[in-house]
PDB file of N, CA and C in Angstrom:
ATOM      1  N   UNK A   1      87.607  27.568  44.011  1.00  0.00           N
ATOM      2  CA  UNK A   1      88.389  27.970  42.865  1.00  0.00           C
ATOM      3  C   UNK A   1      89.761  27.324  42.972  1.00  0.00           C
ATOM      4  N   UNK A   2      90.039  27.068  42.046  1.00  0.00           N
ATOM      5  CA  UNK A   2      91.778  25.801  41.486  1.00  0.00           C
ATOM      6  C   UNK A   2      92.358  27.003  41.199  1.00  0.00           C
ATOM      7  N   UNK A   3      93.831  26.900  41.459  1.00  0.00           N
ATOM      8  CA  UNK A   3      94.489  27.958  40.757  1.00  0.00           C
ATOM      9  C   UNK A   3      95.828  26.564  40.761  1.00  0.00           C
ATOM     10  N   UNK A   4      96.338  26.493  39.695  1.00  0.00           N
ATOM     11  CA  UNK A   4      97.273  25.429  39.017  1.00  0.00           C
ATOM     12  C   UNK A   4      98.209  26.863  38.847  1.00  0.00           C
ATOM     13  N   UNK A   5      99.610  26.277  39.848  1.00  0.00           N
ATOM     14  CA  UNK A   5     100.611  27.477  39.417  1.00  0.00           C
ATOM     15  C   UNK A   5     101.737  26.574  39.166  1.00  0.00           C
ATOM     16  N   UNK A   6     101.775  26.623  37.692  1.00  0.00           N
ATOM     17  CA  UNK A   6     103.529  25.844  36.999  1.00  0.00           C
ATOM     18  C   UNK A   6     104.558  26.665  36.872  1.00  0.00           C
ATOM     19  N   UNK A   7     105.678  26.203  37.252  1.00  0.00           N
ATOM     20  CA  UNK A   7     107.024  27.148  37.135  1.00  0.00           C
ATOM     21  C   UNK A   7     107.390  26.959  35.762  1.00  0.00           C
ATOM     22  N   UNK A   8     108.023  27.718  35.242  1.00  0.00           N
ATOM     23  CA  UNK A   8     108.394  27.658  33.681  1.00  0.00           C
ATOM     24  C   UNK A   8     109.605  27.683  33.678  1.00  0.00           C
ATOM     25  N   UNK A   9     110.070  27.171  32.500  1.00  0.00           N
ATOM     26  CA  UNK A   9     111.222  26.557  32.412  1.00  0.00           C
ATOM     27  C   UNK A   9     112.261  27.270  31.242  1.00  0.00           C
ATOM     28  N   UNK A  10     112.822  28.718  31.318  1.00  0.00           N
ATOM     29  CA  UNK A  10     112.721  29.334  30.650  1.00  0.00           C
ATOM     30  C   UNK A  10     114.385  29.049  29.294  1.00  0.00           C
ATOM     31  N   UNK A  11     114.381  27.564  30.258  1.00  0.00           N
ATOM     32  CA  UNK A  11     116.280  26.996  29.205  1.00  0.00           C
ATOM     33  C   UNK A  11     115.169  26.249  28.117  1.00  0.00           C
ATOM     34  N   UNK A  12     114.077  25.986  28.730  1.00  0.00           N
ATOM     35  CA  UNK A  12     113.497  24.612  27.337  1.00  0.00           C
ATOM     36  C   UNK A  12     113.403  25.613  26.116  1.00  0.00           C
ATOM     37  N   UNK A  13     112.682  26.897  26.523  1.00  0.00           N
ATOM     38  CA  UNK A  13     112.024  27.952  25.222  1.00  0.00           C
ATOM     39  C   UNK A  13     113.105  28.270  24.477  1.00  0.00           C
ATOM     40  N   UNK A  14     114.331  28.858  25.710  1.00  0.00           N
ATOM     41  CA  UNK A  14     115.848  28.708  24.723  1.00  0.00           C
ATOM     42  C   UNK A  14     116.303  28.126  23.709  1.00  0.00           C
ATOM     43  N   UNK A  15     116.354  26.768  24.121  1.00  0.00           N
ATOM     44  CA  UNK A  15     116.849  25.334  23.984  1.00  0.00           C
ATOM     45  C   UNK A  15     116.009  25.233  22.343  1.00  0.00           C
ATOM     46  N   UNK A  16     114.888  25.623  22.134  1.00  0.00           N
ATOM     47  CA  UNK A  16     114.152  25.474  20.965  1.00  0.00           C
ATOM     48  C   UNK A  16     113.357  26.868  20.333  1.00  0.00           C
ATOM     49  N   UNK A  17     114.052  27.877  20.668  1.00  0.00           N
ATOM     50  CA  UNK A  17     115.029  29.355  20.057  1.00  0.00           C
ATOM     51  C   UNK A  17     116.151  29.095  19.426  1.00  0.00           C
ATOM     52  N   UNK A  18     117.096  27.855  19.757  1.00  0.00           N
ATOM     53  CA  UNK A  18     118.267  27.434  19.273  1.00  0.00           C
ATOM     54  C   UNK A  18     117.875  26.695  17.710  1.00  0.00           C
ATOM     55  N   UNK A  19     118.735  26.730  16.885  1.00  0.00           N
ATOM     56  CA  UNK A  19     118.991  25.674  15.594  1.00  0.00           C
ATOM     57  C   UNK A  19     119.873  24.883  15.835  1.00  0.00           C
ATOM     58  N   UNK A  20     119.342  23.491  16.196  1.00  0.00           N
ATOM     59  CA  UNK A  20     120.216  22.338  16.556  1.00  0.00           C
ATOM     60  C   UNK A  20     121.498  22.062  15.009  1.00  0.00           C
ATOM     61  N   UNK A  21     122.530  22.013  15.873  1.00  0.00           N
ATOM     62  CA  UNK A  21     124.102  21.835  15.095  1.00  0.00           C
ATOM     63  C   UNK A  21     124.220  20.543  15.100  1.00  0.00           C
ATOM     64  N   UNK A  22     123.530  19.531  15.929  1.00  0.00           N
ATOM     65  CA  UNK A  22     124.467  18.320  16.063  1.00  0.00           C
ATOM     66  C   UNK A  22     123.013  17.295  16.213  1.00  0.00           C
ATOM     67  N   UNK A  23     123.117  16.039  16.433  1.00  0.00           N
ATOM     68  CA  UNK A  23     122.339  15.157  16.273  1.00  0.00           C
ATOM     69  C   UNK A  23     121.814  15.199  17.884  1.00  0.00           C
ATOM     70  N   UNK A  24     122.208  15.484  18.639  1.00  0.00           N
ATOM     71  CA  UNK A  24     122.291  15.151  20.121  1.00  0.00           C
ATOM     72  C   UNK A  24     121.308  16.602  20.407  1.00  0.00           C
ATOM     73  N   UNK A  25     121.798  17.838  19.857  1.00  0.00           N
ATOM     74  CA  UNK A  25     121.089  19.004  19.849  1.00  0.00           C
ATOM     75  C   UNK A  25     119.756  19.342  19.335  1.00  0.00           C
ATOM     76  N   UNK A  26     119.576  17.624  18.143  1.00  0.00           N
ATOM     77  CA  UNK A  26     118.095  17.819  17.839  1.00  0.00           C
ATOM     78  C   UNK A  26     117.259  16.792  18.115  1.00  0.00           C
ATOM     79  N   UNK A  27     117.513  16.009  18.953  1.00  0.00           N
ATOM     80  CA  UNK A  27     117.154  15.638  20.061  1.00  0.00           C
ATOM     81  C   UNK A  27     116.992  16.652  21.160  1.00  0.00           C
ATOM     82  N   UNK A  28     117.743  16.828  21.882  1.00  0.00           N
ATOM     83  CA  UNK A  28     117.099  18.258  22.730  1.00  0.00           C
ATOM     84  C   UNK A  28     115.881  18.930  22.606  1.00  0.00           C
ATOM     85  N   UNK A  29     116.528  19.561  21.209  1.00  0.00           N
ATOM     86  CA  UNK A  29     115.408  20.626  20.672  1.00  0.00           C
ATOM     87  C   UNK A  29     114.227  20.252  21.083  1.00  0.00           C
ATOM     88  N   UNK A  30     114.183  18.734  20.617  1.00  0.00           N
ATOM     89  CA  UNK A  30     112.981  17.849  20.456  1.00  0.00           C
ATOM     90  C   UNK A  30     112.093  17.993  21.401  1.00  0.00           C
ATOM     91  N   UNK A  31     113.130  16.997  22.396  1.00  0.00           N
ATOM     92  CA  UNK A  31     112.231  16.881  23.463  1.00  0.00           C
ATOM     93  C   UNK A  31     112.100  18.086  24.190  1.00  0.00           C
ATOM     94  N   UNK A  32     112.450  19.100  23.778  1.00  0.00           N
ATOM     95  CA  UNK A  32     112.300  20.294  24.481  1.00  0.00           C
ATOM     96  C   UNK A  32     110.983  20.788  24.053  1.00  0.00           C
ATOM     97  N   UNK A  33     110.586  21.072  22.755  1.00  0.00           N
ATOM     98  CA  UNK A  33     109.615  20.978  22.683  1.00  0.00           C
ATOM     99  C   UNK A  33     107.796  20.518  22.809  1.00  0.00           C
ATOM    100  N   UNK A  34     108.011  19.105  23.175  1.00  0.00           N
ATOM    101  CA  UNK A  34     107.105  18.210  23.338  1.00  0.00           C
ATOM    102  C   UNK A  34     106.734  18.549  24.788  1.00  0.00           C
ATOM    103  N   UNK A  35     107.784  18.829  25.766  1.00  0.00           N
ATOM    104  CA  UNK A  35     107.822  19.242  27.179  1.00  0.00           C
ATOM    105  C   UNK A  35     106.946  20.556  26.861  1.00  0.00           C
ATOM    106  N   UNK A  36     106.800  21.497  26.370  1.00  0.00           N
ATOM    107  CA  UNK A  36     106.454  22.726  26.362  1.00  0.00           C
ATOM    108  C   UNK A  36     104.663  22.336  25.892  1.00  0.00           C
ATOM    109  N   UNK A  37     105.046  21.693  24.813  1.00  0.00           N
ATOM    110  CA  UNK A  37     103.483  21.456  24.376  1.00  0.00           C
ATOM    111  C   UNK A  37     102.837  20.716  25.062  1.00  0.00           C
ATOM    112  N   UNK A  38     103.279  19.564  26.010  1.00  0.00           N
ATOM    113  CA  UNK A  38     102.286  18.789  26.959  1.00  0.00           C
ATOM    114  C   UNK A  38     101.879  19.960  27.964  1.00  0.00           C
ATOM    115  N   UNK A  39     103.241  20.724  28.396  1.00  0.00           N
ATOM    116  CA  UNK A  39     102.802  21.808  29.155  1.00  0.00           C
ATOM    117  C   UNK A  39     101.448  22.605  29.430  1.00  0.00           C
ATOM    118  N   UNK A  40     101.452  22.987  27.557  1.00  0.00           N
ATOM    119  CA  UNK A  40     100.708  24.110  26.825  1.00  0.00           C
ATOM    120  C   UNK A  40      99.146  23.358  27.153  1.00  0.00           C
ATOM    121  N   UNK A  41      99.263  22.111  26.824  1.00  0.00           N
ATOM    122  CA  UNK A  41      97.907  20.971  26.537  1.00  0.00           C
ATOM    123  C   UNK A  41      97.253  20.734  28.094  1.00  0.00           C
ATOM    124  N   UNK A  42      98.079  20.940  29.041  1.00  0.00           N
ATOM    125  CA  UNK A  42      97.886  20.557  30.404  1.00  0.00           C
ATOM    126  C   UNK A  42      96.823  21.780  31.243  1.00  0.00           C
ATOM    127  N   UNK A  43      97.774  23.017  30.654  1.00  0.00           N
ATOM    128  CA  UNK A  43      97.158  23.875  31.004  1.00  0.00           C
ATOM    129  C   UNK A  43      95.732  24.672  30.289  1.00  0.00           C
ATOM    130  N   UNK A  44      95.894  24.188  29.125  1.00  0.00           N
ATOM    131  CA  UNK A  44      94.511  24.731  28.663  1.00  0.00           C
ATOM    132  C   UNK A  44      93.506  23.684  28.874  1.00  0.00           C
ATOM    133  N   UNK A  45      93.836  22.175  29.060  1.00  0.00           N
ATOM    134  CA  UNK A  45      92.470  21.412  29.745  1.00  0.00           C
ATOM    135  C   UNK A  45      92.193  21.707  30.911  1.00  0.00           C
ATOM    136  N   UNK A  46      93.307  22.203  31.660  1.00  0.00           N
ATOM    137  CA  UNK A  46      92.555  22.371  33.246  1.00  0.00           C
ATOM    138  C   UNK A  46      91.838  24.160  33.084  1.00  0.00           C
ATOM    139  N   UNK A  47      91.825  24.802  32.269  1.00  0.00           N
ATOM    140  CA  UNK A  47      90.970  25.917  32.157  1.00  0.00           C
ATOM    141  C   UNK A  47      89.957  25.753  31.460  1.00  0.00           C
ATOM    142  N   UNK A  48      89.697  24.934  31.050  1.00  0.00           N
ATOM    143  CA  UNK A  48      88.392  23.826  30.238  1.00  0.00           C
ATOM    144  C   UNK A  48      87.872  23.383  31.629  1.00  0.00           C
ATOM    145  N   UNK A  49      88.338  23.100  32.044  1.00  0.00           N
ATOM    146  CA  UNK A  49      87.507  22.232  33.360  1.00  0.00           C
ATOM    147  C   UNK A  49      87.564  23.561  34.672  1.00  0.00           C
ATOM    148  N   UNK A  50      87.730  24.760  34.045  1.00  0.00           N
ATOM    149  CA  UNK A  50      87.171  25.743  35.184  1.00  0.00           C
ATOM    150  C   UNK A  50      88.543  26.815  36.199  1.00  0.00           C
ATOM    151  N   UNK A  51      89.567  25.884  35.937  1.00  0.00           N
ATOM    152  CA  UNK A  51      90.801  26.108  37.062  1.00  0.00           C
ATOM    153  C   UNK A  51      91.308  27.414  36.669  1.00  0.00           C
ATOM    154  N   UNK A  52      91.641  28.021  37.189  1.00  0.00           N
ATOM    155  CA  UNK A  52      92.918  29.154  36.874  1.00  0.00           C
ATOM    156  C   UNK A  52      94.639  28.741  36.627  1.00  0.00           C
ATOM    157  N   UNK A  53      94.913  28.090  35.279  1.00  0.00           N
ATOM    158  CA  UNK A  53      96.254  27.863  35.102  1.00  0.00           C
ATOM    159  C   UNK A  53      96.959  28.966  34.669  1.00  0.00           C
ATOM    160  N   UNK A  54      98.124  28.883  35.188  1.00  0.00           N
ATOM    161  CA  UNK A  54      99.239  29.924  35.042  1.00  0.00           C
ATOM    162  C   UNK A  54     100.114  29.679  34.821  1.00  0.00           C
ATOM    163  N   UNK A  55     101.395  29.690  33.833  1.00  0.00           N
ATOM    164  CA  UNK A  55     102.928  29.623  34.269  1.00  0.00           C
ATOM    165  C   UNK A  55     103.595  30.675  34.532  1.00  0.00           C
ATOM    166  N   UNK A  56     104.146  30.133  35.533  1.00  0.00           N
ATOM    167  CA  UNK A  56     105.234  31.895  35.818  1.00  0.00           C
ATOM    168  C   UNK A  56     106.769  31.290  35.915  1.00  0.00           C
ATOM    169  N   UNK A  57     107.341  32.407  35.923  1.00  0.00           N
ATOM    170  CA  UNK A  57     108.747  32.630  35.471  1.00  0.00           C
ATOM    171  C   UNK A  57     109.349  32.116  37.212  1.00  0.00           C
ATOM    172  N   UNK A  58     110.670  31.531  36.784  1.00  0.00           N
ATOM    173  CA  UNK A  58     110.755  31.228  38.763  1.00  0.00           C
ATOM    174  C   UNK A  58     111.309  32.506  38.848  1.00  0.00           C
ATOM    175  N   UNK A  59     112.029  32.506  40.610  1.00  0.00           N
ATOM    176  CA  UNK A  59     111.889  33.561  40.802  1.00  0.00           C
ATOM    177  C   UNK A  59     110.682  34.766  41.108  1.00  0.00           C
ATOM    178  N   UNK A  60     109.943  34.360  40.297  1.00  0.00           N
ATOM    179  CA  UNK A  60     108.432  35.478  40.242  1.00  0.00           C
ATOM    180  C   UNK A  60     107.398  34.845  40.505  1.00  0.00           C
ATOM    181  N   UNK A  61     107.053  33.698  41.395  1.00  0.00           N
ATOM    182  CA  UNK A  61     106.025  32.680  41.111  1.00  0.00           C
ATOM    183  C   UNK A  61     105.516  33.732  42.638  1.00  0.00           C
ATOM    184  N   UNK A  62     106.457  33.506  43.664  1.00  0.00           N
ATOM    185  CA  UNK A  62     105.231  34.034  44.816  1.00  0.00           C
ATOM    186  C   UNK A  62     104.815  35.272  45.193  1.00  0.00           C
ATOM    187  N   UNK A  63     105.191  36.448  44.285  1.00  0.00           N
ATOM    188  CA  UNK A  63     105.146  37.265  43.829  1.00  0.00           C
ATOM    189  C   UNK A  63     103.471  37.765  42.738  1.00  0.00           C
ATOM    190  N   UNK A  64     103.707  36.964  41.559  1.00  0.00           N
ATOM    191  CA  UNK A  64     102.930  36.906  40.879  1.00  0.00           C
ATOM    192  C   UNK A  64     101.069  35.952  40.911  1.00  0.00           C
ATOM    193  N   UNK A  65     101.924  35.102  42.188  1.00  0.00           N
ATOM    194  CA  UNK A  65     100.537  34.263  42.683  1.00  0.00           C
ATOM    195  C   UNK A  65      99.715  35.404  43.703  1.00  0.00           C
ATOM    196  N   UNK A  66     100.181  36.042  44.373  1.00  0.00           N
ATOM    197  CA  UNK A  66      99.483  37.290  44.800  1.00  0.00           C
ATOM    198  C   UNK A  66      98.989  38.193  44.283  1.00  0.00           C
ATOM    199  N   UNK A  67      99.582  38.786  42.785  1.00  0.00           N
ATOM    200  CA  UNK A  67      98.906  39.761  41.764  1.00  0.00           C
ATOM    201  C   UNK A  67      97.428  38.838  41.470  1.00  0.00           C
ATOM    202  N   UNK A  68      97.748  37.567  41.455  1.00  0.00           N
ATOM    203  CA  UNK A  68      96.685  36.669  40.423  1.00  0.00           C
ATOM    204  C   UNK A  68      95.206  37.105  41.670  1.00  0.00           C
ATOM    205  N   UNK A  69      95.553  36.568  42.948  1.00  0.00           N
ATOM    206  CA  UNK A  69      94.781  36.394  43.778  1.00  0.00           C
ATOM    207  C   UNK A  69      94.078  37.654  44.124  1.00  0.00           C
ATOM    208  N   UNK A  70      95.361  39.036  44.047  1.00  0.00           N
ATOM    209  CA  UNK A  70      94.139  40.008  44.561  1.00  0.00           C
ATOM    210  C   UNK A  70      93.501  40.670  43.362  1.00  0.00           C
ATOM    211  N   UNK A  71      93.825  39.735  41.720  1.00  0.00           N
ATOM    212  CA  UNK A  71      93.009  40.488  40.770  1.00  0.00           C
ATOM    213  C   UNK A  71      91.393  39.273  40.597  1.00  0.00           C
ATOM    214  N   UNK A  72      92.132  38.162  41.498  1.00  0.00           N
ATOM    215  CA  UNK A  72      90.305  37.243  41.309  1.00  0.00           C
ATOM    216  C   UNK A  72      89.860  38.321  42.392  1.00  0.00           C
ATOM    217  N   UNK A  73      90.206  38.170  43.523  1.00  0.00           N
ATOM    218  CA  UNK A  73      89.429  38.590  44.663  1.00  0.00           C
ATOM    219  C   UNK A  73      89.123  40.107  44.329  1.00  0.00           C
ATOM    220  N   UNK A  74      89.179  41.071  43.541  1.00  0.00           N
ATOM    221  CA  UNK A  74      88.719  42.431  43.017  1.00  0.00           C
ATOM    222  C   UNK A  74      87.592  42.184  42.181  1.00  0.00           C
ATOM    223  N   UNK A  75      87.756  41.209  41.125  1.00  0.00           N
ATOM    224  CA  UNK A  75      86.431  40.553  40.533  1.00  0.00           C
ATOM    225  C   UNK A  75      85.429  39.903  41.136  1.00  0.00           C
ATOM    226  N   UNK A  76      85.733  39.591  42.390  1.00  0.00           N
ATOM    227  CA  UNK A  76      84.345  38.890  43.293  1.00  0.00           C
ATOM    228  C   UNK A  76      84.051  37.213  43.093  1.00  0.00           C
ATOM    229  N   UNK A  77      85.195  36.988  42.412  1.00  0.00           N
ATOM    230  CA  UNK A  77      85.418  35.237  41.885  1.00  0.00           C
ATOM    231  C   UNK A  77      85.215  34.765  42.878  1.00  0.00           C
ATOM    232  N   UNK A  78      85.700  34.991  44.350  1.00  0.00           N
ATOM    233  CA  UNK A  78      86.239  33.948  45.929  1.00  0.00           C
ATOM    234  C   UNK A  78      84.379  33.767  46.192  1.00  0.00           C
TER     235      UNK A  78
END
């Protein structure tokens, strides 16, 4: 079993929560977005191909990679 654990990036979601003011800001926005959606695209092909993808919040990643693990290993996944 794959378990794909991405840290998330929680200034990009901000960053394009924001209404860009300036030309430079929508650019940002931009590419802030596109970052999120390759993200989004990355992680739902590798759960197409079987893996356990996740993003977690930093801070909470090694924390939350242990909730993940002892809720496969309660299901009998291992």
């Amino acid at each position: 079993m794959v378990l794909l654990a991405v840290v998330g990036e929680p200034e990009l979601r901000a960053l394009v929560a924001r209404k860009p003011h300036s030309s430079t800001g929508m650019y940002q926005h931009v590419a802030a977005q596109e970052i999120i959606q390759r993200r989004e695209i990355l992680l739902r092909r590798m759960r197409e191909q079987g893996a356990l993808a996740m993003e977690f919040l930093p801070g909470r990643l090694s924390a939350e990679i242990v909730n993940q693990y002892l809720q496969i290993k309660s299901k009998g996944l291992l």
